[in-house]
Structure formats: structure tokens, C-alpha cells
Protein backbone atom coordinates (compact mmCIF):
# COMPACT_ATOMS: atom_id res chain seq x y z
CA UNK A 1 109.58 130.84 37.78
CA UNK A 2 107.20 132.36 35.49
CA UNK A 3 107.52 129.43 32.67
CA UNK A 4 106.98 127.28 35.59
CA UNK A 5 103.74 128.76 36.46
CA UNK A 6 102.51 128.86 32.99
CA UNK A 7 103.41 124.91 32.41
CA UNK A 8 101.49 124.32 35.50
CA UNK A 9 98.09 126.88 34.58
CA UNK A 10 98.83 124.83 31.07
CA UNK A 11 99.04 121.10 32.79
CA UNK A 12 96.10 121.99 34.74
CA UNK A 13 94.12 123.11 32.05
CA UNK A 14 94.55 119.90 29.69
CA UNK A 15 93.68 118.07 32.57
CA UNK A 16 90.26 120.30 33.48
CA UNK A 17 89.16 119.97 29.27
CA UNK A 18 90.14 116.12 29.23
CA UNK A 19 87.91 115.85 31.96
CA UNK A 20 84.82 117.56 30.56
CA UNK A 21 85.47 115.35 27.68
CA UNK A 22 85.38 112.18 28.87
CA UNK A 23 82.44 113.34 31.10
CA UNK A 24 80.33 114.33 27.95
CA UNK A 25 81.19 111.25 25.94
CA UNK A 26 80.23 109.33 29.43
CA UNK A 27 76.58 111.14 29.31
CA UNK A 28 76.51 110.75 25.63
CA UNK A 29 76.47 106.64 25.96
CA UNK A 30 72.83 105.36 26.42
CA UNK A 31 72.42 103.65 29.62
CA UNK A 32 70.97 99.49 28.23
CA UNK A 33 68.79 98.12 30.80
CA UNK A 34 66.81 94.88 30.88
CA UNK A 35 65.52 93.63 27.41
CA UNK A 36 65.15 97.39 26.05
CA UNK A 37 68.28 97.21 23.64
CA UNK A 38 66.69 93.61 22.39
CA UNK A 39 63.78 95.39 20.23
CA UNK A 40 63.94 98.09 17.31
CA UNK A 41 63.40 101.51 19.40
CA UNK A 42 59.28 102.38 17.56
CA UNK A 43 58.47 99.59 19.87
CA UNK A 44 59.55 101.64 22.97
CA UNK A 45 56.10 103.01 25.01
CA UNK A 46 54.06 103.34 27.64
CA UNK A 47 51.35 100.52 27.54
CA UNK A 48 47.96 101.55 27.79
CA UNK A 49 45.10 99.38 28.50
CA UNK A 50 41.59 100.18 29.91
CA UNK A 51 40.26 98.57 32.95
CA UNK A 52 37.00 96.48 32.14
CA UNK A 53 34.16 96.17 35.47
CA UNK A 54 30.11 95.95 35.26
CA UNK A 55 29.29 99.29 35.88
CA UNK A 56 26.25 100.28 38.88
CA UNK A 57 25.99 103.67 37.79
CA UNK A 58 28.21 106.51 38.95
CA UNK A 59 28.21 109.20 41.71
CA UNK A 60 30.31 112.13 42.28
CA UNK A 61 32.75 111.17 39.01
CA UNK A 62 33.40 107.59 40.47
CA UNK A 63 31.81 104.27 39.38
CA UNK A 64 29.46 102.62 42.05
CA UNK A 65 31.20 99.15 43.37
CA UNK A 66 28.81 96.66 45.20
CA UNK A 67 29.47 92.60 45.67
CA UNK A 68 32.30 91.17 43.90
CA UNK A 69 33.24 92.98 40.62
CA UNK A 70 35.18 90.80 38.33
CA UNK A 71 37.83 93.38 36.83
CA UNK A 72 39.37 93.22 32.95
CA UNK A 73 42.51 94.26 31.78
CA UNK A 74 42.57 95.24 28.45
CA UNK A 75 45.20 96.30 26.41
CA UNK A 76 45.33 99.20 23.61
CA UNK A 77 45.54 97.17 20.20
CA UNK A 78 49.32 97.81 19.27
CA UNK A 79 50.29 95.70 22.19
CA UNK A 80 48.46 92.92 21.15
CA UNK A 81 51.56 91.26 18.90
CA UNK A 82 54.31 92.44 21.69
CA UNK A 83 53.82 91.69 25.30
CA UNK A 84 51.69 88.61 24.08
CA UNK A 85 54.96 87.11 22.73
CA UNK A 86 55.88 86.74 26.35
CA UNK A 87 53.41 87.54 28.55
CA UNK A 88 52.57 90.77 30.94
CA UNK A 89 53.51 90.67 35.10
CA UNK A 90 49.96 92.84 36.36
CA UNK A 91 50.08 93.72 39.87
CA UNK A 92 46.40 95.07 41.75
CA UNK A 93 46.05 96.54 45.05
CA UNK A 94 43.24 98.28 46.58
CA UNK A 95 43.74 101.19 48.95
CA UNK A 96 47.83 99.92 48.18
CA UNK A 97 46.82 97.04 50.02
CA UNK A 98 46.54 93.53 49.44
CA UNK A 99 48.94 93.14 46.68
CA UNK A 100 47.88 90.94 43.95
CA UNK A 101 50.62 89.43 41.26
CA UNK A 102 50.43 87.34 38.47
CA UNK A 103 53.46 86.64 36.07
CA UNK A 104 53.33 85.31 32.49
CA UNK A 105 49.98 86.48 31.62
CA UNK A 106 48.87 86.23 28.08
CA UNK A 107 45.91 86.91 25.90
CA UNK A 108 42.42 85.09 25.82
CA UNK A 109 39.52 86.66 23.81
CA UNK A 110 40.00 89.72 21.62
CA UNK A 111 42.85 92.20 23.50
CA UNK A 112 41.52 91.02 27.05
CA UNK A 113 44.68 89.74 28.93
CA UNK A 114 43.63 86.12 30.17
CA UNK A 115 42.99 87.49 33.86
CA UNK A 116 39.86 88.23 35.97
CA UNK A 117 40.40 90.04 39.32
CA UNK A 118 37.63 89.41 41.63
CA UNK A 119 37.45 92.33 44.16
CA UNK A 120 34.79 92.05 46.93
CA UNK A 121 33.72 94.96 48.12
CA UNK A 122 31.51 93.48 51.04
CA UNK A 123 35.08 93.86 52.99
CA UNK A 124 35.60 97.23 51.91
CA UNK A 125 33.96 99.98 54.05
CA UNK A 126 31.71 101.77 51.94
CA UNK A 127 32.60 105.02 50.36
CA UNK A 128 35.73 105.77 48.36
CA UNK A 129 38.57 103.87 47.39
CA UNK A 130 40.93 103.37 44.76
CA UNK A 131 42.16 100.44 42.50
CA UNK A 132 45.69 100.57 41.56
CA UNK A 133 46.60 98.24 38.54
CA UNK A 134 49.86 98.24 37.00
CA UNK A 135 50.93 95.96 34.10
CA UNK A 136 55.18 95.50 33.20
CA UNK A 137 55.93 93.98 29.81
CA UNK A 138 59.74 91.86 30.16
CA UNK A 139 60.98 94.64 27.59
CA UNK A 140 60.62 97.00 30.91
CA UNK A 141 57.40 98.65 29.35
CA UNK A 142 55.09 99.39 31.96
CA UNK A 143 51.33 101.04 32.11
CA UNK A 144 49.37 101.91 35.39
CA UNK A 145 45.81 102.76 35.89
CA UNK A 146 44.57 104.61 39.19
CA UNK A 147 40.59 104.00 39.31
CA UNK A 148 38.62 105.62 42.52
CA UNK A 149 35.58 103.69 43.01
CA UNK A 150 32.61 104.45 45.94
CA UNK A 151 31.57 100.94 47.49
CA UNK A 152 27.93 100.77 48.31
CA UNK A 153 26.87 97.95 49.94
């Protein structure tokens, strides 16, 4: 009875470690998702870009927005080889409203993605509110800029 109990604690044992094992070997395995595994890995980032507008001066921190602003994308200088190979996806909303996409977007002058985003704020209610811009890469790289703004009209 005893040697019984001991194969058992034994049996039970193996099985707990093999476990564990294949668990950590499991973890261990990078997860590949979309285009990522298709480039070496020092072109893996974040993409940064800067959000070009005519400026009316600034109050309180935020830039003044009056009329229709035409709005710039442009991207830091190491992207300008990459995404351009196939294009960005940008996505704009104001307030998270209004959704604007555009897919296969590629470079015109300089690093300025070939886009202009007109926003017109004479349908905005004046005071604060807050441009969300987002731009995705097809290697799943993706960069977003949150920009408050204070319409005046």
C-alpha cells in the first residue's frame, strides 16, 4: 500500500513538472501577428509624427481654432523609407466623433503624408475640444496624437 502511494505522489508529480514545462516553453514562443515577423525587428516602433495647422495664437495651453483649419500629418524622418513603401491607414475624429479614414496614404512634399484634413470649426461650439489622429502602418505600427484645441468663432 505504501509503494502504491509513493508511485502515485511520483505519477502525479511527473505529470505537475511536465506541465510547467510545456507551459513555459508555450510562453517562451513569440506570439507573430500581422506583417510584424515580415521585417528585421530595429524596424519595430511606435510612429511619431507631428500634427501640422496655421496657428491663431494660443490660450490657456491650447491652440486657438477659428474657420476651417487644414490639418498636416507629418511623420518623424525614420519613417519616411518604411510606411511609404506601402502607405499609412490615418483615422481623425473630433470630440471621437465623426470618424474620418483614409487607407493607402503615401508621401507628397518633404515627410508630409499626402493628406489635408479640413476641420471646420464654425460647427463646433466654441470652447474646448480635442482632435484625435491616429496613423497604423500594415506592419501593425501605429502612432496617435491627442491635440485639445479652443474654437473661437
Amino acid at each position: 500500500m505504501f509503494k502504491m502511494k509513493i508511485s502515485l505522489m511520483l505519477l502525479l508529480l511527473t505529470i505537475i513538472l511536465s506541465f510547467f514545462i510545456l507551459t513555459a516553453d508555450v510562453e517562451a514562443t513569440p506570439q507573430i501577428e500581422g506583417f510584424h515577423s515580415t521585417h528585421p525587428p530595429e524596424k519595430c516602433h511606435d510612429l511619431k509624427f507631428n500634427l501640422i495647422m496655421p496657428s491663431n495664437g494660443f490660450v490657456s495651453g491650447m491652440e486657438i481654432a477659428r474657420g476651417i483649419i487644414p490639418l498636416k500629418i507629418e511623420m518623424h524622418p525614420q519613417f519616411k523609407g518604411f510606411g511609404g513603401e506601402d502607405g499609412y491607414s490615418v483615422f481623425i475624429s473630433v470630440d471621437y466623433e465623426g470618424e474620418y479614414a483614409e487607407d493607402d496614404i503615401g508621401f507628397g512634399q518633404g515627410n508630409l503624408l499626402n493628406l489635408i484634413f479640413l476641420i471646420d470649426t464654425t460647427k463646433l461650439s466654441n470652447g474646448a475640444h480635442t482632435i484625435n489622429v491616429n496613423v497604423i502602418d500594415y506592419h501593425s505600427h501605429r502612432g496617435m496624437i491627442l491635440m485639445k484645441v479652443m474654437v473661437d468663432n
